[in-house]
Each structure stands twice: as C-alpha cells, then as structure tokens.
PDB file of N, CA and C in Angstrom:
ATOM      1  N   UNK A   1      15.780 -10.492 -13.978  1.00  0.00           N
ATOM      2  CA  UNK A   1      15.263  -9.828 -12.799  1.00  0.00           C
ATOM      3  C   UNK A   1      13.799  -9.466 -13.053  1.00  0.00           C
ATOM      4  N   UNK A   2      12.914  -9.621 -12.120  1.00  0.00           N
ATOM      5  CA  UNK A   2      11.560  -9.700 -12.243  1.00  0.00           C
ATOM      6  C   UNK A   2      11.352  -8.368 -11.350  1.00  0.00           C
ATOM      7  N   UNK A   3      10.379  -7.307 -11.331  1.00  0.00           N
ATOM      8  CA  UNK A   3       9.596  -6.572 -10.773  1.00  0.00           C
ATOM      9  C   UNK A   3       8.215  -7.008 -10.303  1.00  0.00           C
ATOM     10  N   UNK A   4       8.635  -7.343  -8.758  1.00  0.00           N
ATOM     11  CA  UNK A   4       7.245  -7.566  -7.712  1.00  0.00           C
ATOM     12  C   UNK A   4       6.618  -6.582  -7.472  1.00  0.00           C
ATOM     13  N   UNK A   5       5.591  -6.619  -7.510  1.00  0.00           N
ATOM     14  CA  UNK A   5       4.383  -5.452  -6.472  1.00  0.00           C
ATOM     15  C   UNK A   5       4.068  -6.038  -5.225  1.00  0.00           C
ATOM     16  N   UNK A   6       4.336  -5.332  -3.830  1.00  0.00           N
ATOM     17  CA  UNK A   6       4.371  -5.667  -2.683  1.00  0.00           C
ATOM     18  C   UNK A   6       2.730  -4.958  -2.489  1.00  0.00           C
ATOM     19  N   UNK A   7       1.438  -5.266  -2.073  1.00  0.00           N
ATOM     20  CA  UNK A   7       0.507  -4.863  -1.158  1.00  0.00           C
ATOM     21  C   UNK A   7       0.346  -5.021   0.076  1.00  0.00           C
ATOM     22  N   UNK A   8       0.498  -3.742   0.484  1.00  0.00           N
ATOM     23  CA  UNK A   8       0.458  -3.995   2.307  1.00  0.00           C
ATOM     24  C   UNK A   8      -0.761  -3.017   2.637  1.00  0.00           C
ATOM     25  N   UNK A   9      -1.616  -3.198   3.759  1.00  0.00           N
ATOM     26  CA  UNK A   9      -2.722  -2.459   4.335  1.00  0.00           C
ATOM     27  C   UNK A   9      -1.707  -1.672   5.590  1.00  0.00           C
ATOM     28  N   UNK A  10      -2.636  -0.946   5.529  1.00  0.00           N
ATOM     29  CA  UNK A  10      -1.754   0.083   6.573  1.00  0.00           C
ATOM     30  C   UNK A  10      -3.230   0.778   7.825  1.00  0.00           C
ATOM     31  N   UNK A  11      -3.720   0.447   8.885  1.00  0.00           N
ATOM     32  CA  UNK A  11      -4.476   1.009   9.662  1.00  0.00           C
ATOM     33  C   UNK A  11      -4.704   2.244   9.630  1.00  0.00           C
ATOM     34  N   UNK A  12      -5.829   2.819   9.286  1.00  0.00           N
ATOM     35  CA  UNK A  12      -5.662   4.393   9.039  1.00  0.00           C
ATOM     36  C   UNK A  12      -4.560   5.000   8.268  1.00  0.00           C
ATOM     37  N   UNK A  13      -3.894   4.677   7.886  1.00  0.00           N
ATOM     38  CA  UNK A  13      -2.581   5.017   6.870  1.00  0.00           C
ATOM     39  C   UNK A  13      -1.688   5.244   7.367  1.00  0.00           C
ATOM     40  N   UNK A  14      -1.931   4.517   8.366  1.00  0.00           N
ATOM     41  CA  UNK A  14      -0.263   4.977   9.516  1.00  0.00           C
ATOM     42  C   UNK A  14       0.453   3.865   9.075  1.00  0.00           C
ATOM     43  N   UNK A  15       1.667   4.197   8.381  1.00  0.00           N
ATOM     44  CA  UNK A  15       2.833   3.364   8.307  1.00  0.00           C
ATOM     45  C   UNK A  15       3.821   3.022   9.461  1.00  0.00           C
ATOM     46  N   UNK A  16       3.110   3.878  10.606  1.00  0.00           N
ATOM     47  CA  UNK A  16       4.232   3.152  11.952  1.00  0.00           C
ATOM     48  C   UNK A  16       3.455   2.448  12.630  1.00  0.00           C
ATOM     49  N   UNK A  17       1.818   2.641  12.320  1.00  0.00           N
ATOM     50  CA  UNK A  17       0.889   1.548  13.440  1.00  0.00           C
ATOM     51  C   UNK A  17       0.397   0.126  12.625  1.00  0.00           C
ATOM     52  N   UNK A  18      -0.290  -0.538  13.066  1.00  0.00           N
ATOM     53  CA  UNK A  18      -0.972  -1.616  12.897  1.00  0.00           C
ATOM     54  C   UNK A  18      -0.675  -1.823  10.583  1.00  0.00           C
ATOM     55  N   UNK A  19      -0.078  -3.132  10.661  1.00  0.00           N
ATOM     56  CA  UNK A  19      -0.173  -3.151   9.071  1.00  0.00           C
ATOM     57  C   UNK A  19       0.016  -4.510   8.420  1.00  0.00           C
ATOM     58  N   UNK A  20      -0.026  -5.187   7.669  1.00  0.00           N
ATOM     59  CA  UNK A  20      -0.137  -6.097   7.204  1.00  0.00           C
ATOM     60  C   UNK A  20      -0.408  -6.376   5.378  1.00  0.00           C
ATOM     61  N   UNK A  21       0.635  -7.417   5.093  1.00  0.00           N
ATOM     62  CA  UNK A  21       1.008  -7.738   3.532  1.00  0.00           C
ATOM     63  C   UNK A  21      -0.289  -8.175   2.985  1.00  0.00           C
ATOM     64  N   UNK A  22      -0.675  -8.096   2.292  1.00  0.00           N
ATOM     65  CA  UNK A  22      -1.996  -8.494   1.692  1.00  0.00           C
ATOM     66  C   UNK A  22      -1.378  -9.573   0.123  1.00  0.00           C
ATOM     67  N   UNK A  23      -0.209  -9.396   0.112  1.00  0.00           N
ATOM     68  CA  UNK A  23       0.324 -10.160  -1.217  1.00  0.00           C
ATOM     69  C   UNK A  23       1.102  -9.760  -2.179  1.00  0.00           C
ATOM     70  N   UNK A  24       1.921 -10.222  -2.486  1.00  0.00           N
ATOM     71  CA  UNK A  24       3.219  -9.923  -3.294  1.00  0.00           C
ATOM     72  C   UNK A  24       2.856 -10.550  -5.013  1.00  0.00           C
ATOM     73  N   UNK A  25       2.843  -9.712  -5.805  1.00  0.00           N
ATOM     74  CA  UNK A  25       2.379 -10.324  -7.561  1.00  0.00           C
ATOM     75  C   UNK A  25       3.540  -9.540  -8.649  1.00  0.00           C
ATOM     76  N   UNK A  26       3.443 -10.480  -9.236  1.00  0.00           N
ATOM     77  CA  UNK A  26       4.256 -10.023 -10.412  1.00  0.00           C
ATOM     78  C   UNK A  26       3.570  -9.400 -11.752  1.00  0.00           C
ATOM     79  N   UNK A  27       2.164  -8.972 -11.182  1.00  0.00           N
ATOM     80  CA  UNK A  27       1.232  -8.247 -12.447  1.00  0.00           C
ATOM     81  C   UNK A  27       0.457  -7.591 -11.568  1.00  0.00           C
ATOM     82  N   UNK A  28       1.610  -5.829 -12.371  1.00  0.00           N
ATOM     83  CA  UNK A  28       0.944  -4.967 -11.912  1.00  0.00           C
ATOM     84  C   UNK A  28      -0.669  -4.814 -11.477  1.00  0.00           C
ATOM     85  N   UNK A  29      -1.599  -5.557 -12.466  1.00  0.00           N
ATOM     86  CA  UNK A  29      -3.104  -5.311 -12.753  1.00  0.00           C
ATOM     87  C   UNK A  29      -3.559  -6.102 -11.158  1.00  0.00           C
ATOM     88  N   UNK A  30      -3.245  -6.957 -11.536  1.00  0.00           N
ATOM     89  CA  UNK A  30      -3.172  -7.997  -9.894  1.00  0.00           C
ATOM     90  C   UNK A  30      -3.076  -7.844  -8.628  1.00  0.00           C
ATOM     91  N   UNK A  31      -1.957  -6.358  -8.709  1.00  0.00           N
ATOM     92  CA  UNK A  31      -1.520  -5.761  -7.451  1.00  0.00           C
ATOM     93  C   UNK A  31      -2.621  -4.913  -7.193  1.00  0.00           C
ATOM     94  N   UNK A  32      -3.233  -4.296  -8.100  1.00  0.00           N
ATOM     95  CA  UNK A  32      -3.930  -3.132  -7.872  1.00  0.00           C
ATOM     96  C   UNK A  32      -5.160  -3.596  -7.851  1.00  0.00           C
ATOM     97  N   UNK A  33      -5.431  -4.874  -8.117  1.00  0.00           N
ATOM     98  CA  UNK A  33      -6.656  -5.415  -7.840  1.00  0.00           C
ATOM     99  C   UNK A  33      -7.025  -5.986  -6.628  1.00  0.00           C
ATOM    100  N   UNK A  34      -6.078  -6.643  -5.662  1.00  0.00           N
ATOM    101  CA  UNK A  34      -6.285  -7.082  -4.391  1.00  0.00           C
ATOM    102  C   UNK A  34      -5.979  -5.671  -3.491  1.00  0.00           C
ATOM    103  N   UNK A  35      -5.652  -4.319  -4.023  1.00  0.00           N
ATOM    104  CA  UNK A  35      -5.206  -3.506  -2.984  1.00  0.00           C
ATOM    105  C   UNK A  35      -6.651  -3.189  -2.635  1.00  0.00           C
ATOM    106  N   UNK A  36      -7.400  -2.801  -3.830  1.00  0.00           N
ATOM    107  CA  UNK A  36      -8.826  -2.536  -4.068  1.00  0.00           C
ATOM    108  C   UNK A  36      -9.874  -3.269  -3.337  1.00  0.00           C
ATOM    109  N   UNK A  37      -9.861  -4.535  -3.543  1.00  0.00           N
ATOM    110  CA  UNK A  37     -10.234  -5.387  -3.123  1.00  0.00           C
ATOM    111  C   UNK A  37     -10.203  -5.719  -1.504  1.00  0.00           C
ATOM    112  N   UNK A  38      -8.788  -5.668  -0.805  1.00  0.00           N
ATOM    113  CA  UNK A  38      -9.331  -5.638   0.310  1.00  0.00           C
ATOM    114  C   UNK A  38      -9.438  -4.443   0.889  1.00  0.00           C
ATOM    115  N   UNK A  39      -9.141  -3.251   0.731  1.00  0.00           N
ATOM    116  CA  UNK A  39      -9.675  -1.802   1.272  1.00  0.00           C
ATOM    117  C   UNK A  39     -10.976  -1.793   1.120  1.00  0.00           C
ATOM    118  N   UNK A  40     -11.738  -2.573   0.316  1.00  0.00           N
ATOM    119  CA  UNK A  40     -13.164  -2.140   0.207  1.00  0.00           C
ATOM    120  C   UNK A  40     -13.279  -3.502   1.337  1.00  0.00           C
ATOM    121  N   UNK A  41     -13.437  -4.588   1.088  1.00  0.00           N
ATOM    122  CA  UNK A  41     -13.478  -5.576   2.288  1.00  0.00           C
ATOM    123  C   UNK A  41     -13.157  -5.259   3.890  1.00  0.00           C
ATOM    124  N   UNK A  42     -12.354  -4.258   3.587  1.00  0.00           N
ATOM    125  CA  UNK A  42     -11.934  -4.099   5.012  1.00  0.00           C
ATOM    126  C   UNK A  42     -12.828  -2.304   5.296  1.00  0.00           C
ATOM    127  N   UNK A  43     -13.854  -1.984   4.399  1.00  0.00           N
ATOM    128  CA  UNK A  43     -14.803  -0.759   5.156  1.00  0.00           C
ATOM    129  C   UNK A  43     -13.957   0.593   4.970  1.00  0.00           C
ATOM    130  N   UNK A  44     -12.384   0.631   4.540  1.00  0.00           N
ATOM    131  CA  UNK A  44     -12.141   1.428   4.174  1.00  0.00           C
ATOM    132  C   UNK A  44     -11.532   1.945   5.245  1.00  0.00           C
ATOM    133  N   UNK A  45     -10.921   1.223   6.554  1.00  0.00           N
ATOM    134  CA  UNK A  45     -10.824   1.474   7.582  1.00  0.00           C
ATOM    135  C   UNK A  45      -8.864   1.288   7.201  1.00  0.00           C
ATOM    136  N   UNK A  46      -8.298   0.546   5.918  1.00  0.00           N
ATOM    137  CA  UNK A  46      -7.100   0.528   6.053  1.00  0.00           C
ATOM    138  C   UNK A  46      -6.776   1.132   4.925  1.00  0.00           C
ATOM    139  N   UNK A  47      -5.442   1.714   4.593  1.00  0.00           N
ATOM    140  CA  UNK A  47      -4.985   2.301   3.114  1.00  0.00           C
ATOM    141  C   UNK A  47      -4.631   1.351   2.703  1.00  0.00           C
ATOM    142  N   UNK A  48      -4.712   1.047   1.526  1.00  0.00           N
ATOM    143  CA  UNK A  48      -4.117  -0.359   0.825  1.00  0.00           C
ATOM    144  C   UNK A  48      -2.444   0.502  -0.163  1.00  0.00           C
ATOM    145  N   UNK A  49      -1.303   0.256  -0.356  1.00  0.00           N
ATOM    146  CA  UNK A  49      -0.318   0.778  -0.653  1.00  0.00           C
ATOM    147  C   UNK A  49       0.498  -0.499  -1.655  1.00  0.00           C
ATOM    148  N   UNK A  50       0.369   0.009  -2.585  1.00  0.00           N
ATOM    149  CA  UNK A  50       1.449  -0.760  -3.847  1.00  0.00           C
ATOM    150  C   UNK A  50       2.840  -0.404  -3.971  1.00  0.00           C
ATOM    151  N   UNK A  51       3.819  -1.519  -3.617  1.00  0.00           N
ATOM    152  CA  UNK A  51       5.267  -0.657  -3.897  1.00  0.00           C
ATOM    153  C   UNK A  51       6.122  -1.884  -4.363  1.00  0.00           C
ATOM    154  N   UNK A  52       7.428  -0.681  -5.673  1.00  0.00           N
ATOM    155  CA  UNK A  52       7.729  -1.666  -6.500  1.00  0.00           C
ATOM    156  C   UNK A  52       9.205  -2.202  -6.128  1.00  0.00           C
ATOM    157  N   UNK A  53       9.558  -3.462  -5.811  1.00  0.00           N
ATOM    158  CA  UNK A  53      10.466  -4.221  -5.776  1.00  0.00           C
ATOM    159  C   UNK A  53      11.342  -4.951  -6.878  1.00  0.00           C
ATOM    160  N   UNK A  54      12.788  -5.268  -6.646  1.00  0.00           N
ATOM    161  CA  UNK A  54      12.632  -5.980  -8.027  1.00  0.00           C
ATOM    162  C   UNK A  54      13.371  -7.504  -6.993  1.00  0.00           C
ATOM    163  N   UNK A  55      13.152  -8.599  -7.430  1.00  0.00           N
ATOM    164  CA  UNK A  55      13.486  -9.536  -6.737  1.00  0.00           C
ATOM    165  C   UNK A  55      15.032  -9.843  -6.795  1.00  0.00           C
ATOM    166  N   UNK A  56      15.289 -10.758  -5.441  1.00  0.00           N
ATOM    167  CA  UNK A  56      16.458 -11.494  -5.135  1.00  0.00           C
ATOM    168  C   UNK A  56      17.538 -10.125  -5.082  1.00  0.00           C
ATOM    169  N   UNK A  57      16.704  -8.625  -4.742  1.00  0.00           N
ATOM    170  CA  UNK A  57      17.625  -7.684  -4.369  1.00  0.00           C
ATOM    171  C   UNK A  57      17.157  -7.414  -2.761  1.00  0.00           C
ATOM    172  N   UNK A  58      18.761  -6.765  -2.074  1.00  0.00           N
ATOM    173  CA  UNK A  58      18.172  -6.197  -0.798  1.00  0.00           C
ATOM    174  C   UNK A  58      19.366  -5.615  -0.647  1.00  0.00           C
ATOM    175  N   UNK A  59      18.930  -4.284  -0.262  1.00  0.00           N
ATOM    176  CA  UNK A  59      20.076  -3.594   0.514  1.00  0.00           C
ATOM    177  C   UNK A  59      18.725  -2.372   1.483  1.00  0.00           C
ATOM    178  N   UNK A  60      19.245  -2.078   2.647  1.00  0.00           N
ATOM    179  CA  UNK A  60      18.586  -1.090   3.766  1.00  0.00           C
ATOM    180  C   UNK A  60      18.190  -0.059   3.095  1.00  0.00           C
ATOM    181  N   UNK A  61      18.910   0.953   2.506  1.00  0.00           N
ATOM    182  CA  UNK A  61      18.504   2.084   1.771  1.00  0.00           C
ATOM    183  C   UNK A  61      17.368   1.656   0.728  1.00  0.00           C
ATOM    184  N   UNK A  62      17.466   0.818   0.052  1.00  0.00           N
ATOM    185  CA  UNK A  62      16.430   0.705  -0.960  1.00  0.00           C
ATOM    186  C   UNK A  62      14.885   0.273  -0.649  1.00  0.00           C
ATOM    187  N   UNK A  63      15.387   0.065   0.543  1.00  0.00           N
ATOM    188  CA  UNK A  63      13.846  -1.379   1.045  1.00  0.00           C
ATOM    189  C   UNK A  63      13.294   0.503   1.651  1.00  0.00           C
ATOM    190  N   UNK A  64      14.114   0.933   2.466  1.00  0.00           N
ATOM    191  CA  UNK A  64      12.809   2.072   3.061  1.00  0.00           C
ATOM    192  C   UNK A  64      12.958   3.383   1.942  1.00  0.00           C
ATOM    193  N   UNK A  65      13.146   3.540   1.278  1.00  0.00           N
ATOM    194  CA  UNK A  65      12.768   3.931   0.168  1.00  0.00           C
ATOM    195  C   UNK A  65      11.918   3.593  -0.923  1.00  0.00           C
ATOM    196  N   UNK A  66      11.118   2.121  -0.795  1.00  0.00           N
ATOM    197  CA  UNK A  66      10.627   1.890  -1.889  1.00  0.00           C
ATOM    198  C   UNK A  66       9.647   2.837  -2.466  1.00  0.00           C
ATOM    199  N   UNK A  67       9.233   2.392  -3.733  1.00  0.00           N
ATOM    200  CA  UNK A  67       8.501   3.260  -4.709  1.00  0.00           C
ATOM    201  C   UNK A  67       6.759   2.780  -4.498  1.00  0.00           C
ATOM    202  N   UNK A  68       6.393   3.708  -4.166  1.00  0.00           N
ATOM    203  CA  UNK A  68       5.026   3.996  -4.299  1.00  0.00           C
ATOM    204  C   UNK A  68       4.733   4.055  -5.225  1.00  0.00           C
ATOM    205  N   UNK A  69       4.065   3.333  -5.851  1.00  0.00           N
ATOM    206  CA  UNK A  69       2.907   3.222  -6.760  1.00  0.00           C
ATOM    207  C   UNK A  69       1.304   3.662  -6.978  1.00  0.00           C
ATOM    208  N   UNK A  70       0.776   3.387  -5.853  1.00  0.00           N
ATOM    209  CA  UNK A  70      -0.859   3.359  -5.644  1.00  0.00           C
ATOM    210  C   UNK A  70      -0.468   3.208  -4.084  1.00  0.00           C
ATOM    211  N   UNK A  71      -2.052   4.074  -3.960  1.00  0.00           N
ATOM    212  CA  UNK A  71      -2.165   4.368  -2.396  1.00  0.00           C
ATOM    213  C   UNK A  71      -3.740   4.388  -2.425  1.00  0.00           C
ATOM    214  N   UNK A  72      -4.374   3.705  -2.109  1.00  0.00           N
ATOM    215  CA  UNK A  72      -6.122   3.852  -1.398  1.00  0.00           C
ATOM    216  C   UNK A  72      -5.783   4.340  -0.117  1.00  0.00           C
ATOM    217  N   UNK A  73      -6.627   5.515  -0.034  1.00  0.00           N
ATOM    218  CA  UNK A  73      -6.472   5.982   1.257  1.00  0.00           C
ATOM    219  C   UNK A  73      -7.404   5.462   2.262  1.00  0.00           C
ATOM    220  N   UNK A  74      -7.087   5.400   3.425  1.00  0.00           N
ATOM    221  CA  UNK A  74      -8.213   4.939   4.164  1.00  0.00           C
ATOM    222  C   UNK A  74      -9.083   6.305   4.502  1.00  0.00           C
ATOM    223  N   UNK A  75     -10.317   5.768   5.350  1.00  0.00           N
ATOM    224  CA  UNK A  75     -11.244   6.854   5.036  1.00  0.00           C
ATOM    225  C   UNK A  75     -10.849   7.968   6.289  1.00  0.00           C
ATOM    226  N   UNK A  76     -10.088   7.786   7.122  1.00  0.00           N
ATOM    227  CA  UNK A  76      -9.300   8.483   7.813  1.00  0.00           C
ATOM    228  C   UNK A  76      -8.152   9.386   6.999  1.00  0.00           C
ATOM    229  N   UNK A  77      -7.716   9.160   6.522  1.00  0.00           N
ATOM    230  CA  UNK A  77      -7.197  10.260   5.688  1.00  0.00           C
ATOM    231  C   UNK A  77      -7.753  11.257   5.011  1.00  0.00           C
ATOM    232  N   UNK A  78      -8.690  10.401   4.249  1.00  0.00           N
ATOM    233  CA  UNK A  78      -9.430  11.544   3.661  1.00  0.00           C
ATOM    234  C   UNK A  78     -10.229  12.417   4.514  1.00  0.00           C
ATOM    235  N   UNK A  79     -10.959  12.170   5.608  1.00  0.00           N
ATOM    236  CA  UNK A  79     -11.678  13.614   6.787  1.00  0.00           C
ATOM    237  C   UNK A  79     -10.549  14.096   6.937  1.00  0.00           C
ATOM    238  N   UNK A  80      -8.958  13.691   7.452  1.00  0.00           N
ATOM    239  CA  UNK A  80      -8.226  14.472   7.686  1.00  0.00           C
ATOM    240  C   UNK A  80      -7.751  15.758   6.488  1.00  0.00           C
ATOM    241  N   UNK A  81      -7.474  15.017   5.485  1.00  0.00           N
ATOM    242  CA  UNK A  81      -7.234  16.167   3.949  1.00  0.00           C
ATOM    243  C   UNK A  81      -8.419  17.131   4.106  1.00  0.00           C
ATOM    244  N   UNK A  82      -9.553  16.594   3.908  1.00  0.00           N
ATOM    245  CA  UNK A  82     -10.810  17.093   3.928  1.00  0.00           C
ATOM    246  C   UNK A  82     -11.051  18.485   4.948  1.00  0.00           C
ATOM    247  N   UNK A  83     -10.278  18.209   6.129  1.00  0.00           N
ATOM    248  CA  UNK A  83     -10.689  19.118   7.286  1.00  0.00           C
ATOM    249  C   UNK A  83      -9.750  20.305   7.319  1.00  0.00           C
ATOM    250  N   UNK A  84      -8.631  19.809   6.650  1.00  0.00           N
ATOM    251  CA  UNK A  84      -7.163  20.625   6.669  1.00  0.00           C
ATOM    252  C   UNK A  84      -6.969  21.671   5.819  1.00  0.00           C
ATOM    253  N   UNK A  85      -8.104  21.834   4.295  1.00  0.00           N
ATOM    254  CA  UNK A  85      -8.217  22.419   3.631  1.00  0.00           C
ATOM    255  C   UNK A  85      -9.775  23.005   3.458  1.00  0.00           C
ATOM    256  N   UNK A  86     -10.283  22.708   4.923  1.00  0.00           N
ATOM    257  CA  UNK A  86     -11.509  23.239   4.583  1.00  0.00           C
ATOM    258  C   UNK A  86     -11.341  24.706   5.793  1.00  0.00           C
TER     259      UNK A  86
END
C-alpha cells in the first residue's frame, strides 16, 4: 500500500466553492512543491491544500475526513485572520 498526496486549490479557501486537483504524487517533497508552486502562479488568489491518501482504498467516511497536511492560505484568508484578531 502506497501513501498518495492529493493537491487541490481551493478559491479563496472555500472548500464548498470553486476548486480544482492540481496533482496527485507519491513524494511528499513533490506534493508540497506543486502546492507552492501553483498558489504563487495563481497570485495567491487560491489555498493550495495537501491531503494524505493511501491507494486502492475507499470508503465515504474516510475520503471526507482526509488528513491535512499543508495548507497555503490564500490571501483571503489571511485579511480575514488578520481582521478578526485585530
């Protein structure tokens, strides 16, 4: 059994709006390098989100539970943190 890293962009960091896979790797370093990679490509306008899978598994509970790993926030999050504690 292998452990995938799933990267998905997330629009403003909304996990219920606008989002898209950026690529599935089997090295960690890899994952965290294209999350990087396109959050800065994309202006910072999407959160880039790493989460860990292990392959040729699926059951409902586990898939919306997955494990967070890394999160780039988009830059919308951060004014929001920013404003909430100021």
């Amino acid at each position: 059994m292998k452990t995938i890293y799933a990267v998905t962009a997330y629009l403003a960091g909304d996990a219920h709006g606008h989002s898209y896979v950026v690529g599935i790797f089997t090295d960690p370093n890899a994952a965290r390098n294209a999350a990087d990679t396109e959050h800065a490509r994309r202006g910072g306008k999407y959160a880039t989100v790493i989460t860990v899978h292990n392959d040729n598994q699926y059951s409902p509970e586990t898939f919306r539970v997955a494990k967070e790993v890394y999160r780039r926030k988009s830059g919308l999050e951060i004014f929001r943190a920013r404003n909430l504690t100021a």
